[in-house]
N, C-alpha and C. Protein backbone atom coordinates (compact mmCIF):
# COMPACT_ATOMS: atom_id res chain seq x y z
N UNK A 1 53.22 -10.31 29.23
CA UNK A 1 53.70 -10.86 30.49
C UNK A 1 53.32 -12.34 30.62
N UNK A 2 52.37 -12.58 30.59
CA UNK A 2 51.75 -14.03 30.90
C UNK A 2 52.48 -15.01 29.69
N UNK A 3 52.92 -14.72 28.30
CA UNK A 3 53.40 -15.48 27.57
C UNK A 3 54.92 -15.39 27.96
N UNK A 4 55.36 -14.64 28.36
CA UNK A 4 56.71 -14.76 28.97
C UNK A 4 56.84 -15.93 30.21
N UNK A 5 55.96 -15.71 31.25
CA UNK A 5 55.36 -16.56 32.64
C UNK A 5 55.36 -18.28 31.82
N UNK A 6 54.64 -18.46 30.82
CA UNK A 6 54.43 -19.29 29.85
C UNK A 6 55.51 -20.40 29.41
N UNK A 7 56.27 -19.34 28.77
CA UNK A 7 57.30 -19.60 28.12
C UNK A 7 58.45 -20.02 29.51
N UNK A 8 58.68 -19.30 30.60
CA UNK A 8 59.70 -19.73 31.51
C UNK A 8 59.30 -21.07 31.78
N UNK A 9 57.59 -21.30 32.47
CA UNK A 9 57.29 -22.49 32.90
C UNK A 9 57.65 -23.65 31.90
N UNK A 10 57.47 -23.83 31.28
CA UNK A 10 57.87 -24.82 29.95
C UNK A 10 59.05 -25.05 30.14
N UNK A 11 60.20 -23.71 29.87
CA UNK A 11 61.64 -24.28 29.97
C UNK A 11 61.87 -24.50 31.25
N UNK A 12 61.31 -24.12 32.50
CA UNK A 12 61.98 -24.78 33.77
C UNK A 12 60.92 -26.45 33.99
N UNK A 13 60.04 -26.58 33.37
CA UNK A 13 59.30 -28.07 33.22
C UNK A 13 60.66 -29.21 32.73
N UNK A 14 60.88 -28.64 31.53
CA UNK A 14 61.95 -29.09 30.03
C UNK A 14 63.35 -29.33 31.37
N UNK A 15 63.85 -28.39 32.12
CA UNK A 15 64.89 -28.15 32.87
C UNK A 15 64.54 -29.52 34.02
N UNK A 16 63.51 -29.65 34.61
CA UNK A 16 63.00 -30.92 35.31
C UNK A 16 63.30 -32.03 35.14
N UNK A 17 62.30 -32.44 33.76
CA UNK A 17 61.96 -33.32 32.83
C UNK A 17 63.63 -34.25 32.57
N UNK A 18 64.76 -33.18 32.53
CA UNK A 18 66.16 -33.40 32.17
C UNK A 18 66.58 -33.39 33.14
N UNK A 19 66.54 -33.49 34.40
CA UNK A 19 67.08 -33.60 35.57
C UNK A 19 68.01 -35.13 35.88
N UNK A 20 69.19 -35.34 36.43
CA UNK A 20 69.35 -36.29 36.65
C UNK A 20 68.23 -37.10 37.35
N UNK A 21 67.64 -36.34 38.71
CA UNK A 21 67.05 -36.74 39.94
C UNK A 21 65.47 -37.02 39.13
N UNK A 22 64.94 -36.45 38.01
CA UNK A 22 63.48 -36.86 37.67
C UNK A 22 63.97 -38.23 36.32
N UNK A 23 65.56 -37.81 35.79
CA UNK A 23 65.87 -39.49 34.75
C UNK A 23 65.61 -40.43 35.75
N UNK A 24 66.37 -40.61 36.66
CA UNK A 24 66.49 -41.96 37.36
C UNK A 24 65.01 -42.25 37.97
N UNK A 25 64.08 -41.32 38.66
CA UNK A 25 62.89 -41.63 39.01
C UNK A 25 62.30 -42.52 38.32
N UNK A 26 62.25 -41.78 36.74
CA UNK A 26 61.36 -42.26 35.93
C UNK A 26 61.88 -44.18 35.05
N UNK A 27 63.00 -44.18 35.67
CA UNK A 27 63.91 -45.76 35.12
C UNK A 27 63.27 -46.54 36.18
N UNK A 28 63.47 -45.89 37.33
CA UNK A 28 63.18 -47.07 38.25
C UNK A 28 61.53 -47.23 37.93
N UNK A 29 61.18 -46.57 37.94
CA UNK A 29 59.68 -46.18 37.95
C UNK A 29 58.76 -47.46 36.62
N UNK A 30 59.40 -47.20 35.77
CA UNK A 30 59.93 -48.34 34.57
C UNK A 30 60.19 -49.53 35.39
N UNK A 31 61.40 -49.65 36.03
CA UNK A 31 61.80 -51.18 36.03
C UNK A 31 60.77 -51.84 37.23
N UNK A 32 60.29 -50.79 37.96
CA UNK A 32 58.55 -51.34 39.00
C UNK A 32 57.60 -51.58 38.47
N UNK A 33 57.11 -50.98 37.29
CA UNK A 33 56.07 -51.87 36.22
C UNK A 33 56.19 -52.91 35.68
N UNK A 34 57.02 -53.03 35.55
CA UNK A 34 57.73 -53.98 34.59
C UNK A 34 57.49 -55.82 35.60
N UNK A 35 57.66 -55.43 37.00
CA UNK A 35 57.12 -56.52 37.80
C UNK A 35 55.88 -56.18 38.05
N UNK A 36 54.92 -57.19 37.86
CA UNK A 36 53.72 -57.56 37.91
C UNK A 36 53.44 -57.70 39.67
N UNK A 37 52.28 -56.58 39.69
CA UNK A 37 51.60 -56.37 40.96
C UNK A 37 52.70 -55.24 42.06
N UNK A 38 53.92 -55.23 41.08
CA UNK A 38 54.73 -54.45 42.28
C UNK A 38 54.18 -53.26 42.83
N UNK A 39 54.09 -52.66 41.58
CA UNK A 39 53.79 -50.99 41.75
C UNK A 39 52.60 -50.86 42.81
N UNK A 40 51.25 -51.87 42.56
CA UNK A 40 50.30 -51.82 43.72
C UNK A 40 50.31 -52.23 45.08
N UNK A 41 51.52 -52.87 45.21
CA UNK A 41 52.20 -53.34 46.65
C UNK A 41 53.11 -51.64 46.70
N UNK A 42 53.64 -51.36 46.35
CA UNK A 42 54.54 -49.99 46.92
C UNK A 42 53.41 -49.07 46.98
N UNK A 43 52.53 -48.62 46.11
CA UNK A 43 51.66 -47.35 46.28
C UNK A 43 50.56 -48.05 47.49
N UNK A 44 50.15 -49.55 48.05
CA UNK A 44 49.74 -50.09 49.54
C UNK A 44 50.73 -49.25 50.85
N UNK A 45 52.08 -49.79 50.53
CA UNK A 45 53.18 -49.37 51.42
C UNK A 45 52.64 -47.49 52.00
N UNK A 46 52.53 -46.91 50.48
CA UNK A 46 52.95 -45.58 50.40
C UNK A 46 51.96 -45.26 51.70
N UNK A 47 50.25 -45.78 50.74
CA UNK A 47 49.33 -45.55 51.61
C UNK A 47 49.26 -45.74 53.03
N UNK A 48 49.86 -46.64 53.53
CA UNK A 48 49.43 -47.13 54.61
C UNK A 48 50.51 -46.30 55.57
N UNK A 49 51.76 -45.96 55.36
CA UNK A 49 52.35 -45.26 55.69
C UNK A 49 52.64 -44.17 56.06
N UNK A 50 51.69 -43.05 55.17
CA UNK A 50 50.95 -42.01 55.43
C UNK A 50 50.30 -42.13 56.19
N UNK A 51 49.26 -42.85 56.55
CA UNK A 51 48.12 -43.22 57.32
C UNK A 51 48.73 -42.90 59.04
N UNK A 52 49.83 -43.71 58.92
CA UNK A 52 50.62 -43.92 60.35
C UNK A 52 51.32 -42.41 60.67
N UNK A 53 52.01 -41.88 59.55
CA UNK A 53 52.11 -40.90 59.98
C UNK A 53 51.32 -39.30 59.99
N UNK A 54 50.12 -39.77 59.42
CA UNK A 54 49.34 -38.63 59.91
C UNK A 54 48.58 -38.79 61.11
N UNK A 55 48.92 -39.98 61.14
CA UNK A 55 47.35 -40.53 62.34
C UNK A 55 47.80 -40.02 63.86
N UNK A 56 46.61 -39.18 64.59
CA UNK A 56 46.67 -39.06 66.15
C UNK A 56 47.04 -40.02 67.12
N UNK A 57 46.55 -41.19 66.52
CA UNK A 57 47.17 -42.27 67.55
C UNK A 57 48.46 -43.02 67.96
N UNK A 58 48.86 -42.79 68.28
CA UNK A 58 50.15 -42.91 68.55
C UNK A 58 50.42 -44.46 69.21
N UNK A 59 50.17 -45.16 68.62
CA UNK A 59 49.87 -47.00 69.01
C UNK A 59 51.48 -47.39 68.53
N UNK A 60 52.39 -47.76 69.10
CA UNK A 60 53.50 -47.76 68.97
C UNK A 60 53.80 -49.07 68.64
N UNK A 61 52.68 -49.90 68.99
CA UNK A 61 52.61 -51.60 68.62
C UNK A 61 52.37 -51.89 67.42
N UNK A 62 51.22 -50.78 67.44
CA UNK A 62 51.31 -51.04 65.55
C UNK A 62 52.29 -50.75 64.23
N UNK A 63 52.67 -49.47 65.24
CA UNK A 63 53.52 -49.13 63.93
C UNK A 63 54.79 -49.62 63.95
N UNK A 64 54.80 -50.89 65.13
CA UNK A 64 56.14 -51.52 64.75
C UNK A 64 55.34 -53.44 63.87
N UNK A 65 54.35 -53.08 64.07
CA UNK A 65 53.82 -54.15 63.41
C UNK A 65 54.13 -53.73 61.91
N UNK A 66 53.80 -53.03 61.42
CA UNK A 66 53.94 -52.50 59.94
C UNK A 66 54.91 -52.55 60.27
N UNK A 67 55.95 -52.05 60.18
CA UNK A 67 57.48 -51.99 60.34
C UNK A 67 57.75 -54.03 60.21
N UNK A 68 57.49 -54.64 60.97
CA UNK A 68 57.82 -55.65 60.55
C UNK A 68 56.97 -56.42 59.48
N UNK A 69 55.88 -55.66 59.31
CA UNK A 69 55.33 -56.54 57.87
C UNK A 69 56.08 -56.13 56.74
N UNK A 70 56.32 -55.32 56.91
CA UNK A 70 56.94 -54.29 55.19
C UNK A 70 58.57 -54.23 55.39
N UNK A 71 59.31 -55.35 56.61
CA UNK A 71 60.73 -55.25 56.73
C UNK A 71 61.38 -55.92 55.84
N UNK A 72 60.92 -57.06 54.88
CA UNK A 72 61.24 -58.28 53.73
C UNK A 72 60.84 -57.14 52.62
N UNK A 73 59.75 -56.55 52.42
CA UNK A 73 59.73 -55.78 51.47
C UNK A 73 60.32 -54.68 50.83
N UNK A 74 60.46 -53.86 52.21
CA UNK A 74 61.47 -52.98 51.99
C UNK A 74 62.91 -53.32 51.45
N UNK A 75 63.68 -54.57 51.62
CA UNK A 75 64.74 -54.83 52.17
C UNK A 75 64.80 -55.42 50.43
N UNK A 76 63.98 -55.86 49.60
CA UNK A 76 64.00 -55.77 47.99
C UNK A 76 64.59 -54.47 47.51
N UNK A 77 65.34 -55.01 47.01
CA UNK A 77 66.59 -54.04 46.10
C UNK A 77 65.64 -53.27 45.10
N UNK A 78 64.67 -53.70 44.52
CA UNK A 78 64.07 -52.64 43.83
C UNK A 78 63.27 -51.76 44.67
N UNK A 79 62.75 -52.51 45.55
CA UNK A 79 61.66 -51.19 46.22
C UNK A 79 62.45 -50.36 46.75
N UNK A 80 63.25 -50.74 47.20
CA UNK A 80 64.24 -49.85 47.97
C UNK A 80 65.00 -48.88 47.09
N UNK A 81 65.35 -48.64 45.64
CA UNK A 81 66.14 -48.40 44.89
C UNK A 81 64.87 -47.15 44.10
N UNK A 82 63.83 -47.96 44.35
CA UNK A 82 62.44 -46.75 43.36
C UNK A 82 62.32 -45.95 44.41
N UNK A 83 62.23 -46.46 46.11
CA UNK A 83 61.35 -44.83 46.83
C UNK A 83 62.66 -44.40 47.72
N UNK A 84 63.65 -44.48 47.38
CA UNK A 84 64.85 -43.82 47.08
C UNK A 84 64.97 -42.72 46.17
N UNK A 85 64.79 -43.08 44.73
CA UNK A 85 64.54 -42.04 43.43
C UNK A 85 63.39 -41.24 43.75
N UNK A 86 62.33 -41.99 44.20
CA UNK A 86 61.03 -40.89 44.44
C UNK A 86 61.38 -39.83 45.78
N UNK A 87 62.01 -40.82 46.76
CA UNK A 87 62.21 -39.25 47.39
C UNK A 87 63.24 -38.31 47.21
N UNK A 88 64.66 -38.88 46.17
CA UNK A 88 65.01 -37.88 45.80
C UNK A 88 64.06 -36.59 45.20
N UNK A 89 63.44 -36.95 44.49
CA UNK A 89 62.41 -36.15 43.47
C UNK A 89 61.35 -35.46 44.54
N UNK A 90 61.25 -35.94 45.56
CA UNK A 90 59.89 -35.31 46.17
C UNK A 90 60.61 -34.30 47.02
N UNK A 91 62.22 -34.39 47.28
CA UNK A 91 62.92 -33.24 48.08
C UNK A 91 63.52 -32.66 46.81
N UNK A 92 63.38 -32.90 46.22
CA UNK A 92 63.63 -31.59 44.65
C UNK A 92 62.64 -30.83 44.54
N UNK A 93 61.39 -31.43 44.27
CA UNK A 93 60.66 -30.54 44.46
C UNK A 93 60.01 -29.87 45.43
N UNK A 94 60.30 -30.33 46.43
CA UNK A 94 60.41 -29.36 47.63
C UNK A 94 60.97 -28.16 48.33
N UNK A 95 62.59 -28.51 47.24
CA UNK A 95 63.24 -27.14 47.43
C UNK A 95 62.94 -26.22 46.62
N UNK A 96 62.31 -26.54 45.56
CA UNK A 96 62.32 -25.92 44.29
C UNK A 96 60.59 -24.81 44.89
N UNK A 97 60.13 -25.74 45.49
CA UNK A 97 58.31 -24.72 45.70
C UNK A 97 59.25 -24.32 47.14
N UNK A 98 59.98 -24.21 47.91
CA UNK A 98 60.34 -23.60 49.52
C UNK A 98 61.61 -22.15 48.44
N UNK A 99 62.12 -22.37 47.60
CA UNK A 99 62.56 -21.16 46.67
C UNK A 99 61.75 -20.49 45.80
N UNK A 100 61.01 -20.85 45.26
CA UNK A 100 59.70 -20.08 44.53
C UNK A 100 59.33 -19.07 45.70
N UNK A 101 58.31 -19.81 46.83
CA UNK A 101 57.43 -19.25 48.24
C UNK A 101 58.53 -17.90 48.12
N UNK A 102 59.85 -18.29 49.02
CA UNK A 102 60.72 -17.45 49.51
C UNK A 102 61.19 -15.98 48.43
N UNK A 103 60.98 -16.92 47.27
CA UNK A 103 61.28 -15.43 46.25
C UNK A 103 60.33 -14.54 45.84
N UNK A 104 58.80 -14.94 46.25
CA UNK A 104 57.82 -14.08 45.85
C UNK A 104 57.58 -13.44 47.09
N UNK A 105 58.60 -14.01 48.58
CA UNK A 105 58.10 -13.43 49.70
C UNK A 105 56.46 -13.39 49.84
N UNK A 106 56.10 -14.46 49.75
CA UNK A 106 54.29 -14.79 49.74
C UNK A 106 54.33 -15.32 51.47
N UNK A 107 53.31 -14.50 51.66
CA UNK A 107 52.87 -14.96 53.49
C UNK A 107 51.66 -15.96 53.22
């Protein structure tokens, strides 16, 4: 059993891996390294973004302050073009673990 379990995970990894939605991730993902300092300005963005939306405070000044610090940034054709691909990929795999959950009927 478990080498069967094994063996599926691999080919649905392989099935991923070949995905249109994880190719293009991984190009853009490429052409953001490829500029110097980018990638640590978008994974700043990512962070700080999270931050706002997990955070209790609900400061509406601020989070239009960010909103206008990161409005020139965003508005770059690459950043905009990579967390585009990433969230294609992050709602792929989202449907993909919300169909797993649902098929093992796990509470």
């Amino acid at each position: 059993m478990k080498k069967n379990i094994d063996d599926a995970t691999d080919e649905f990894l392989s099935a991923i891996l070949d995905s249109d939605v994880y190719t293009a991730y991984r190009a853009m993902l490429e052409k953001v390294k490829r500029q110097p300092g980018l990638k640590e300005q978008i994974d700043d963005f990512r962070k700080r973004n999270y931050e706002f939306q997990n955070s209790v405070d609900n400061d509406f000044g601020k989070l239009d302050q960010f909103e206008k610090e990161y409005e020139n940034f965003r508005a770059d054709q690459l950043v905009s073009d990579f967390l585009a691909a990433e969230l294609d990929l992050c709602r792929m795999m989202q449907r993909i673990n919300t169909r797993i959950v649902a098929g093992l009927e796990f509470e």
